[in-house]
Protein backbone atom coordinates (compact mmCIF):
# COMPACT_ATOMS: atom_id res chain seq x y z
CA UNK A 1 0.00 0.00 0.00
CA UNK A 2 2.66 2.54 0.79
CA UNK A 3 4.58 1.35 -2.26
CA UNK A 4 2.06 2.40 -4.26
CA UNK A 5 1.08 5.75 -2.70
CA UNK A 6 5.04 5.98 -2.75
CA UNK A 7 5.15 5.17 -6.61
CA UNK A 8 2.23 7.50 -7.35
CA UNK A 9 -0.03 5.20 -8.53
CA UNK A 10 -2.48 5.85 -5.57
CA UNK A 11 -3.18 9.06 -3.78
CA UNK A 12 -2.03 9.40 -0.04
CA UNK A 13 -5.95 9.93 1.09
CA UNK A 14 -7.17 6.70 -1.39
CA UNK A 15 -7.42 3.51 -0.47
CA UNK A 16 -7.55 0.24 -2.65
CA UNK A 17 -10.40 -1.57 -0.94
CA UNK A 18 -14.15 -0.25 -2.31
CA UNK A 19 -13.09 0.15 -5.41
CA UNK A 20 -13.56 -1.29 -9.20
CA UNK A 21 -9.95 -2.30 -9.62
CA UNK A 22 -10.33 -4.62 -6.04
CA UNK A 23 -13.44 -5.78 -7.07
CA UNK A 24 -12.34 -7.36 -10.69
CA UNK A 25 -8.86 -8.17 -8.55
CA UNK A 26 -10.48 -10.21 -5.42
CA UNK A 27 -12.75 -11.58 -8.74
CA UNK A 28 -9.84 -12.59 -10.99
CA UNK A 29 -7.84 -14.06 -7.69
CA UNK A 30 -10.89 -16.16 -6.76
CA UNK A 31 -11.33 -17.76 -9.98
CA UNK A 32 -8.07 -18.62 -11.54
CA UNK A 33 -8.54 -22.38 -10.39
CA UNK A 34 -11.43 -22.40 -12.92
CA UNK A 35 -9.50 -21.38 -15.54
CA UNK A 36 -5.90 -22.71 -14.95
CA UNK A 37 -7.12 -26.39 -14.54
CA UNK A 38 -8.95 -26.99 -18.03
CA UNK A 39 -5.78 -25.45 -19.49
CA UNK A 40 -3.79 -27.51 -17.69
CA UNK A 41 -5.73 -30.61 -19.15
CA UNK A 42 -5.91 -29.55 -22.36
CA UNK A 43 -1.83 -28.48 -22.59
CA UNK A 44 -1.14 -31.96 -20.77
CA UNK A 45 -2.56 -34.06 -23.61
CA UNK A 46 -0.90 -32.00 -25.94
CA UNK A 47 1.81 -33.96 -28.14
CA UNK A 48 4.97 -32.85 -27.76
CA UNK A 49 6.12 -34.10 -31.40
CA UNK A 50 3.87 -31.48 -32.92
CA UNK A 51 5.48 -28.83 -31.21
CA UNK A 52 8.91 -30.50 -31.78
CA UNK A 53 8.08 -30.63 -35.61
CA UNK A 54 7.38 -26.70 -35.11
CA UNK A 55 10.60 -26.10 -34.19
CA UNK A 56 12.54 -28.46 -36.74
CA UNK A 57 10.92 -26.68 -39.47
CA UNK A 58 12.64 -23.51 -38.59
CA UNK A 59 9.17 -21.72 -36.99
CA UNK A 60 9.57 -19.22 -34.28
CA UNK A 61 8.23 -20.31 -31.10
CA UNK A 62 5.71 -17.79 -31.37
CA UNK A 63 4.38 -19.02 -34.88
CA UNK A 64 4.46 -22.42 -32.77
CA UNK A 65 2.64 -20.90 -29.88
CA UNK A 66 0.14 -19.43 -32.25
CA UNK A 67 -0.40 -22.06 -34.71
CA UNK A 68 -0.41 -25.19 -32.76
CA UNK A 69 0.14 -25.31 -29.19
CA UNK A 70 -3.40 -22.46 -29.14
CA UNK A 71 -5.56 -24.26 -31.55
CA UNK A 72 -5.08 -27.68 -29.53
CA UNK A 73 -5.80 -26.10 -26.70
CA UNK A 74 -8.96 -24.35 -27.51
CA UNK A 75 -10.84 -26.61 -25.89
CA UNK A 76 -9.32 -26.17 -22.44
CA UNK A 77 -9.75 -22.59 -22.92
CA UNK A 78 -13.51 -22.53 -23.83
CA UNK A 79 -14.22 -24.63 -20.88
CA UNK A 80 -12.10 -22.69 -18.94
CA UNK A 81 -13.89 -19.61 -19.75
CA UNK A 82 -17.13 -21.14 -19.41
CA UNK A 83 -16.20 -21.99 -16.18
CA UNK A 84 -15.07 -19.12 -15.16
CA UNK A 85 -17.68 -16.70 -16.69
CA UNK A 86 -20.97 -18.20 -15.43
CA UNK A 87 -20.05 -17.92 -11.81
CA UNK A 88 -18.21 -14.83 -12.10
CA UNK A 89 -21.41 -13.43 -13.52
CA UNK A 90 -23.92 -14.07 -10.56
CA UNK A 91 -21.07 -13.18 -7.98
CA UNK A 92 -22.13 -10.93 -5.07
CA UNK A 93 -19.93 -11.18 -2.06
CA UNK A 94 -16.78 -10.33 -3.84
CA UNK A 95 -18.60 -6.48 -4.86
CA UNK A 96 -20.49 -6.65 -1.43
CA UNK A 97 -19.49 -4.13 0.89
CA UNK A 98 -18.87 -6.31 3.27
CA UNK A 99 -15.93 -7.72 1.39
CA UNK A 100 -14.30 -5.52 -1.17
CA UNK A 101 -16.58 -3.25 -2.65
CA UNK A 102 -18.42 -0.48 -2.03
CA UNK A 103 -21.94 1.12 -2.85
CA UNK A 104 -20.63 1.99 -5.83
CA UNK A 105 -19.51 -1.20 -6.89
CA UNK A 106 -22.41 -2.73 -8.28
CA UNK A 107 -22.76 -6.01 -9.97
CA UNK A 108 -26.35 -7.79 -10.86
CA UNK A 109 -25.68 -9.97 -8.19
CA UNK A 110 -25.98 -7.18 -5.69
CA UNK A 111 -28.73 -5.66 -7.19
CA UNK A 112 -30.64 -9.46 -6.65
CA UNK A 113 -29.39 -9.62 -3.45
CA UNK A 114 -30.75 -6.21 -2.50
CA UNK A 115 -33.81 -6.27 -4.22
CA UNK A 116 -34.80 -9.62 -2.57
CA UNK A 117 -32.96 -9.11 1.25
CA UNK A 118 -33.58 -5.48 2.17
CA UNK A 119 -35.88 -4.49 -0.58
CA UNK A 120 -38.54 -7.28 -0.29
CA UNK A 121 -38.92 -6.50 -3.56
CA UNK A 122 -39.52 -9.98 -4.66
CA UNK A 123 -41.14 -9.84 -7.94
CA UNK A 124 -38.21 -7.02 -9.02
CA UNK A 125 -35.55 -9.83 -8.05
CA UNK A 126 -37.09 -12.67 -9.51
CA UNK A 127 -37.10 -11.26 -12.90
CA UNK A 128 -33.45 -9.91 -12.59
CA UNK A 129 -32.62 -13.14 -11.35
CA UNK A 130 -34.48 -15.22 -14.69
CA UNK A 131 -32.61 -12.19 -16.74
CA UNK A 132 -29.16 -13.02 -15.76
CA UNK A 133 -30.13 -16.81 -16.38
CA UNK A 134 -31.12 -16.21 -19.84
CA UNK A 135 -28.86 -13.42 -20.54
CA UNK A 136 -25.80 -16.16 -19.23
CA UNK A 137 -27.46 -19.18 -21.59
CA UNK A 138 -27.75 -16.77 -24.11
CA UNK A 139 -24.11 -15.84 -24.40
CA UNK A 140 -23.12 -19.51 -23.53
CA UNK A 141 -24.92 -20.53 -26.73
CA UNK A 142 -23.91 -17.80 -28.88
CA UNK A 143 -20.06 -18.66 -27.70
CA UNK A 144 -19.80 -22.29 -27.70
CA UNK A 145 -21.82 -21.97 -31.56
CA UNK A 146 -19.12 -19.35 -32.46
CA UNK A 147 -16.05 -21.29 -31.35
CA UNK A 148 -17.18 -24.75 -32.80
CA UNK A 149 -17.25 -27.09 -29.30
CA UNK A 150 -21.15 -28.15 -29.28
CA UNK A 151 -19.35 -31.31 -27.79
CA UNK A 152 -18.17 -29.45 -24.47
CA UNK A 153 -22.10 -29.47 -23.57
């Protein structure tokens, strides 16, 4: 904290915790499991030979990287993403002021939460709540159709 009110990159007055940058922080740190492991399976079943063959035909290991160790792993990726994204969307203690957030953080999760716990605005919460269900199936369709893995389902 001092290091980086020292740097400059934070005022002497501001603090870290209650703000956007924590929130997507505490979000990303939370839910790197999600994503590292499907990458981890996909890279492990990987052949090495490929990659060799890469590297005997005189290709950069970037051109390798980006033309065959990233295509065969696509499908760790997508899952990982999926994985990651439909949680991460309907996550509300993370933005909750009780953790890091603040009232200004606000994520639909919140807005649920509040609408249905202090609100007793029931019918308000149920509807956000069937929203971010078919907003998340939505964009689960629409991505798994775009990247061509209908088998991950």
């Amino acid at each position: 904290m001092q290091f980086l009110q020292g740097v400059g990159v934070l005022d002497f007055n501001q603090y870290l915790v209650g703000t956007d940058f924590m929130v997507i922080f505490g979000l990303t740190y939370n839910f790197i499991p999600f994503m590292t492991l499907p990458l981890y399976s996909a890279l492990e079943r990987l052949d090495i030979r490929l990659i060799e063959a890469g590297s005997d035909l005189y290709a950069k290991p970037s051109r390798t990287f980006r033309k065959i160790t990233l295509p065969l792993s696509m499908p760790g990726v997508i899952s990982g993403t999926l994985l990651t994204f439909i949680p991460m969307a309907g996550d509300y203690i993370n933005a909750s002021r009780d953790f890091l957030g603040s009232t200004e953080t606000t994520m639909l999760g919140n807005v649920v939460e509040s609408n249905f716990l202090q609100s007793n605005n029931y019918p308000s919460a149920s509807a956000l709540s069937v929203f971010l269900m078919a907003f998340i199936l939505l964009l689960v369709t629409f991505y798994v159709r775009r990247s061509g893995t209908q088998d991950l389902i």
